[in-house]
N, C-alpha and C. Protein backbone atom coordinates (compact mmCIF):
# COMPACT_ATOMS: atom_id res chain seq x y z
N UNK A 1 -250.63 -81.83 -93.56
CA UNK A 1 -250.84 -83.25 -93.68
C UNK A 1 -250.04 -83.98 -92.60
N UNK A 2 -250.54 -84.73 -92.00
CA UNK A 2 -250.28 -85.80 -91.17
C UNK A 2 -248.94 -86.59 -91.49
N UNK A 3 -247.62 -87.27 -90.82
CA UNK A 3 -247.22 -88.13 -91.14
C UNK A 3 -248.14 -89.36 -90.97
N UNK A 4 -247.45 -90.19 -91.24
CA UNK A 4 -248.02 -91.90 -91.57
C UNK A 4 -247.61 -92.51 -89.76
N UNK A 5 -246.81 -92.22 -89.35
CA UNK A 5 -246.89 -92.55 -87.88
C UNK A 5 -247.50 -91.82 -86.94
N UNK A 6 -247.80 -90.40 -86.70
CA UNK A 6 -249.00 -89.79 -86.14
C UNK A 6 -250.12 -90.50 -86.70
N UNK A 7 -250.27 -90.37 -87.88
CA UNK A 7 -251.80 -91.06 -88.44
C UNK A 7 -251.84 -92.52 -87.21
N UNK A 8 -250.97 -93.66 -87.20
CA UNK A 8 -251.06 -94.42 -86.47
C UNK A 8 -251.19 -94.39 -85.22
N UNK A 9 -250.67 -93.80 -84.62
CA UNK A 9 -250.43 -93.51 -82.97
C UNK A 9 -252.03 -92.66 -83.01
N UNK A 10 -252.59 -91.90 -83.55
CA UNK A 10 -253.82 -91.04 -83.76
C UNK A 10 -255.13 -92.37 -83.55
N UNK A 11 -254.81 -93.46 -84.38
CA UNK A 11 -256.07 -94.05 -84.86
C UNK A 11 -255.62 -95.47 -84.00
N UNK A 12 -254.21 -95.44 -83.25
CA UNK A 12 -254.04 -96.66 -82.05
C UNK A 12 -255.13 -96.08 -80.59
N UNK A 13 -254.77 -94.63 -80.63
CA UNK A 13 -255.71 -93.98 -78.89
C UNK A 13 -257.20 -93.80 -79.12
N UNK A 14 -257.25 -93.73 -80.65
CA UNK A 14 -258.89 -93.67 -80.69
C UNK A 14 -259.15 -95.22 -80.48
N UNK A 15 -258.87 -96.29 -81.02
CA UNK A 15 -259.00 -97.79 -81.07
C UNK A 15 -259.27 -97.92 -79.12
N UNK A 16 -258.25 -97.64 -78.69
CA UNK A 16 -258.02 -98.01 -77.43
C UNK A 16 -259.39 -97.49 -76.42
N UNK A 17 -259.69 -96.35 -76.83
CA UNK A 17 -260.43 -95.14 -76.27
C UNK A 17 -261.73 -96.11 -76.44
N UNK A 18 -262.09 -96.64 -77.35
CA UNK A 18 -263.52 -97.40 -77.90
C UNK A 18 -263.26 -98.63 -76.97
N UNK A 19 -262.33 -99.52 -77.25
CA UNK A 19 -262.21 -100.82 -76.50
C UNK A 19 -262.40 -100.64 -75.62
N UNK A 20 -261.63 -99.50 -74.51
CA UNK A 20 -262.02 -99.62 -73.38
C UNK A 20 -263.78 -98.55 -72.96
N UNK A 21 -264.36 -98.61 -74.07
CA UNK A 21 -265.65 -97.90 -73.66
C UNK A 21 -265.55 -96.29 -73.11
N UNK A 22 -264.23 -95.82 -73.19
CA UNK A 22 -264.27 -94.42 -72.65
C UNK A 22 -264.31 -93.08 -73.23
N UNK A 23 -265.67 -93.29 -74.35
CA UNK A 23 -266.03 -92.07 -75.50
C UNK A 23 -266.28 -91.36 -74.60
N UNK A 24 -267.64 -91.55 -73.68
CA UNK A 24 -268.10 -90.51 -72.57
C UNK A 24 -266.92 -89.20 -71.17
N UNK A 25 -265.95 -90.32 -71.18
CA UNK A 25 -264.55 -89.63 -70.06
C UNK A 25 -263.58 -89.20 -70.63
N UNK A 26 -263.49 -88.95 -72.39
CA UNK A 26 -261.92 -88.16 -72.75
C UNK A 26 -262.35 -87.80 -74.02
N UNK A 27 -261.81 -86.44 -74.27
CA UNK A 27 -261.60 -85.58 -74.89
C UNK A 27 -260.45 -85.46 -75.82
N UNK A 28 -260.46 -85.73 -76.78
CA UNK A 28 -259.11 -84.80 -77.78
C UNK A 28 -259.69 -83.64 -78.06
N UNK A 29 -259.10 -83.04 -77.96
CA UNK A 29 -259.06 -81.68 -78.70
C UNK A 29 -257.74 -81.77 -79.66
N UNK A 30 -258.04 -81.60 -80.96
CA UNK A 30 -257.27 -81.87 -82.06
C UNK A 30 -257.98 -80.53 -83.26
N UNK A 31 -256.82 -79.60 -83.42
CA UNK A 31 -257.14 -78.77 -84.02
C UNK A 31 -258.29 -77.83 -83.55
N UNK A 32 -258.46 -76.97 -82.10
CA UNK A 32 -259.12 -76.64 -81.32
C UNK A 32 -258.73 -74.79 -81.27
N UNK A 33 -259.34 -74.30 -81.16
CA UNK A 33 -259.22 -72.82 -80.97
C UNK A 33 -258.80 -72.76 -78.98
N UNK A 34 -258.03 -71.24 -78.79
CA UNK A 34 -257.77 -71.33 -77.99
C UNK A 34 -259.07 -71.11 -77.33
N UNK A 35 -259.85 -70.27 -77.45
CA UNK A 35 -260.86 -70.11 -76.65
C UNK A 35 -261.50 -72.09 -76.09
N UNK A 36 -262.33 -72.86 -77.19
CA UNK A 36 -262.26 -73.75 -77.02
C UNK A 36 -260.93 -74.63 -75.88
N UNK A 37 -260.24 -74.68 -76.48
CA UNK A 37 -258.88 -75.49 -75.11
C UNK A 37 -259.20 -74.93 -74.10
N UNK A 38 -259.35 -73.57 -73.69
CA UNK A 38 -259.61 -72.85 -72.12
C UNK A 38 -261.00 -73.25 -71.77
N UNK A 39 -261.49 -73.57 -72.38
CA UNK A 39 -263.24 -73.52 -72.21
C UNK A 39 -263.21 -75.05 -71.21
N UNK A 40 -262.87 -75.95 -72.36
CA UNK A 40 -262.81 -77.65 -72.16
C UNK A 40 -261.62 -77.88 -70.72
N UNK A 41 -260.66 -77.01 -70.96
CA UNK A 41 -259.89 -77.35 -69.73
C UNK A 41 -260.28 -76.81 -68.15
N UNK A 42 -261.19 -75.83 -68.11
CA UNK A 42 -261.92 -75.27 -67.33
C UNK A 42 -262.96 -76.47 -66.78
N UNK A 43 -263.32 -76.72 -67.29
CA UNK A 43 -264.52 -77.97 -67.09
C UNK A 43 -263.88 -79.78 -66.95
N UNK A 44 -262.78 -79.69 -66.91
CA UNK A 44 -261.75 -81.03 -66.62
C UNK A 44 -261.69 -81.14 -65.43
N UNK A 45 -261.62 -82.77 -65.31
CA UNK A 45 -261.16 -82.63 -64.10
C UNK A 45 -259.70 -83.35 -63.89
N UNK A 46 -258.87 -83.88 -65.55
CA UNK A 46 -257.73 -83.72 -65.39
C UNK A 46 -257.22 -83.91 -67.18
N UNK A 47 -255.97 -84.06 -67.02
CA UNK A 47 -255.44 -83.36 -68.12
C UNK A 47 -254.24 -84.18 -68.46
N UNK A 48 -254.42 -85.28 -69.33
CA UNK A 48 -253.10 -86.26 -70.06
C UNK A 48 -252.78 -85.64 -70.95
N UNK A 49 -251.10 -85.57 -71.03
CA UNK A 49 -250.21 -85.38 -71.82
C UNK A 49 -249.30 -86.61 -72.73
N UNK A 50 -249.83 -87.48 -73.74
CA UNK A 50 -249.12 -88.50 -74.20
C UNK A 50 -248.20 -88.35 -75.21
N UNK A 51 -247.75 -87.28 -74.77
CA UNK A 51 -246.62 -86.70 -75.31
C UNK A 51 -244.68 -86.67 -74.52
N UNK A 52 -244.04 -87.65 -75.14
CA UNK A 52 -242.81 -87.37 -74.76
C UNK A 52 -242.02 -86.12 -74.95
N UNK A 53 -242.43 -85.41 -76.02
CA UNK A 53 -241.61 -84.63 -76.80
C UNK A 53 -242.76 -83.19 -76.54
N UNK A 54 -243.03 -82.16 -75.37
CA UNK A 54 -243.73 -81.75 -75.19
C UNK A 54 -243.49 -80.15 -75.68
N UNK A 55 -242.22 -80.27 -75.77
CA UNK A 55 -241.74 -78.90 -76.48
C UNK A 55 -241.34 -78.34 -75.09
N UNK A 56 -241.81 -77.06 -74.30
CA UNK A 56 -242.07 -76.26 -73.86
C UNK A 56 -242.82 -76.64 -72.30
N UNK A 57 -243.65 -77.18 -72.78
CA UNK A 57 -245.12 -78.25 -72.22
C UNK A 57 -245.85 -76.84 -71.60
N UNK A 58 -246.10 -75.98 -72.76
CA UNK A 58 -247.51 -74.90 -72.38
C UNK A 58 -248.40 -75.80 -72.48
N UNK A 59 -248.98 -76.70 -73.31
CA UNK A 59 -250.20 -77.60 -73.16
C UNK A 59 -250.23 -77.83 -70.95
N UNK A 60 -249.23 -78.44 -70.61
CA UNK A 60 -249.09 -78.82 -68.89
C UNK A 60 -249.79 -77.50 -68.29
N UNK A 61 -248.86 -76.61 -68.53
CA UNK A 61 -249.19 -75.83 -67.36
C UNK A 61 -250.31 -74.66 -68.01
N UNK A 62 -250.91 -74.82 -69.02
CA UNK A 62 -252.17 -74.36 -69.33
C UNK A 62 -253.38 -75.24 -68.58
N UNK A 63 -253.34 -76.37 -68.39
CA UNK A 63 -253.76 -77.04 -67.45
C UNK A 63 -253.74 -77.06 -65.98
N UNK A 64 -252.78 -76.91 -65.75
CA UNK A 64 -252.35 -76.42 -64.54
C UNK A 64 -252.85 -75.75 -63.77
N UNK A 65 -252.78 -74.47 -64.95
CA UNK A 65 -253.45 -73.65 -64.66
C UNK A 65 -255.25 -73.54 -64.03
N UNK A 66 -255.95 -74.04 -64.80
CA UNK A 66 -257.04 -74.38 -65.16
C UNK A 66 -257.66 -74.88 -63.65
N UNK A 67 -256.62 -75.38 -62.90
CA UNK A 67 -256.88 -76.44 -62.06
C UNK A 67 -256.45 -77.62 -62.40
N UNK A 68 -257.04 -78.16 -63.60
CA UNK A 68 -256.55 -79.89 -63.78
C UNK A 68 -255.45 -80.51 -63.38
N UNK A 69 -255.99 -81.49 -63.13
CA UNK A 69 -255.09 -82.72 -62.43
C UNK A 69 -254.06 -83.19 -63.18
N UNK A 70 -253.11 -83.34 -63.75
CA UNK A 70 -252.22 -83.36 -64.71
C UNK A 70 -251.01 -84.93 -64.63
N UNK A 71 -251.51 -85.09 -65.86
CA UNK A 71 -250.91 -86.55 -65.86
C UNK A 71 -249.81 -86.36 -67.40
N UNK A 72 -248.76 -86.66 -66.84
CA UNK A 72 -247.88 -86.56 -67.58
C UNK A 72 -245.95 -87.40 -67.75
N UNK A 73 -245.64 -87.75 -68.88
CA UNK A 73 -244.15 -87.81 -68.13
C UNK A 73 -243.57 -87.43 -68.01
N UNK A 74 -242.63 -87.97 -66.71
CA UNK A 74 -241.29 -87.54 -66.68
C UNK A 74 -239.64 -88.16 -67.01
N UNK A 75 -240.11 -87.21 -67.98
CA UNK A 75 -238.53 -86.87 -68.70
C UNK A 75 -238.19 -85.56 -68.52
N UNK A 76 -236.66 -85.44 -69.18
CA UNK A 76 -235.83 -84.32 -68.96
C UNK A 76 -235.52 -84.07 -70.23
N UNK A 77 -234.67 -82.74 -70.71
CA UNK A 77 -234.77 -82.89 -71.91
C UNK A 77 -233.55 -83.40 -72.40
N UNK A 78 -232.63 -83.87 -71.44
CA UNK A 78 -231.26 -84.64 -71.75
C UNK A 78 -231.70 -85.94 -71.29
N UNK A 79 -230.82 -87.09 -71.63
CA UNK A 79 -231.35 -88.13 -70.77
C UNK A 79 -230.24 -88.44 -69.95
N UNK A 80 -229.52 -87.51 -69.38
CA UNK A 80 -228.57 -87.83 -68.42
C UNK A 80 -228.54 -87.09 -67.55
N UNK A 81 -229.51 -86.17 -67.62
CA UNK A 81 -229.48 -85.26 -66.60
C UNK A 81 -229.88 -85.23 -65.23
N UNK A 82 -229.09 -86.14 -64.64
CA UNK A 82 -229.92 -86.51 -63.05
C UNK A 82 -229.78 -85.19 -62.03
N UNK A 83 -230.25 -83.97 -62.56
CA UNK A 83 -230.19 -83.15 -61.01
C UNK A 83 -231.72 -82.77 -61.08
C-alpha cells in the first residue's frame, strides 16, 4: 500500500501530464516487469528520473544503458560534499 504522500505526488504528475496534453510523449512504468522496463527503455528516446532519493540510481544507468537520454538530478548523497 501506498503512503498518502506518494499517492499525492503520483496523482500531482498524472494531473500535470494531462494539463500539459502529454499522454501521447511519457510513460510511467509503475509496477512493470523487467522484461517490460528493457523493452520500453529500448524504444525511448529519453529517460526522467523525478526522483531525489534514487537509491543506487540502477533505474539511471539502466537507461543509460539503453541509450536514453537521461534527465536527472544532481545531488550527492551528503549535502556537503563538494568534491
Amino acid at each position: 500500500r501506498r503512503n498518502k504522500y506518494f499517492q499525492m505526488y503520483n496523482e500531482f504528475i498524472h494531473e500535470l501530464i494531462q494539463k500539459l496534453d502529454l499522454h501521447s510523449h511519457v510513460l510511467i512504468l509503475d509496477n512493470a516487469s523487467d522484461r517490460d522496463i528493457y523493452k520500453h527503455l529500448s524504444e525511448s528516446q529519453a529517460y526522467i528520473s523525478m526522483s531525489e532519493h534514487e537509491g543506487f540510481g540502477i533505474p539511471i544507468l539502466e537507461a543509460m544503458g539503453s541509450g536514453c537520454l537521461v534527465f536527472a538530478y544532481a545531488v550527492r548523497a551528503h549535502p556537503h560534499d563538494r568534491h
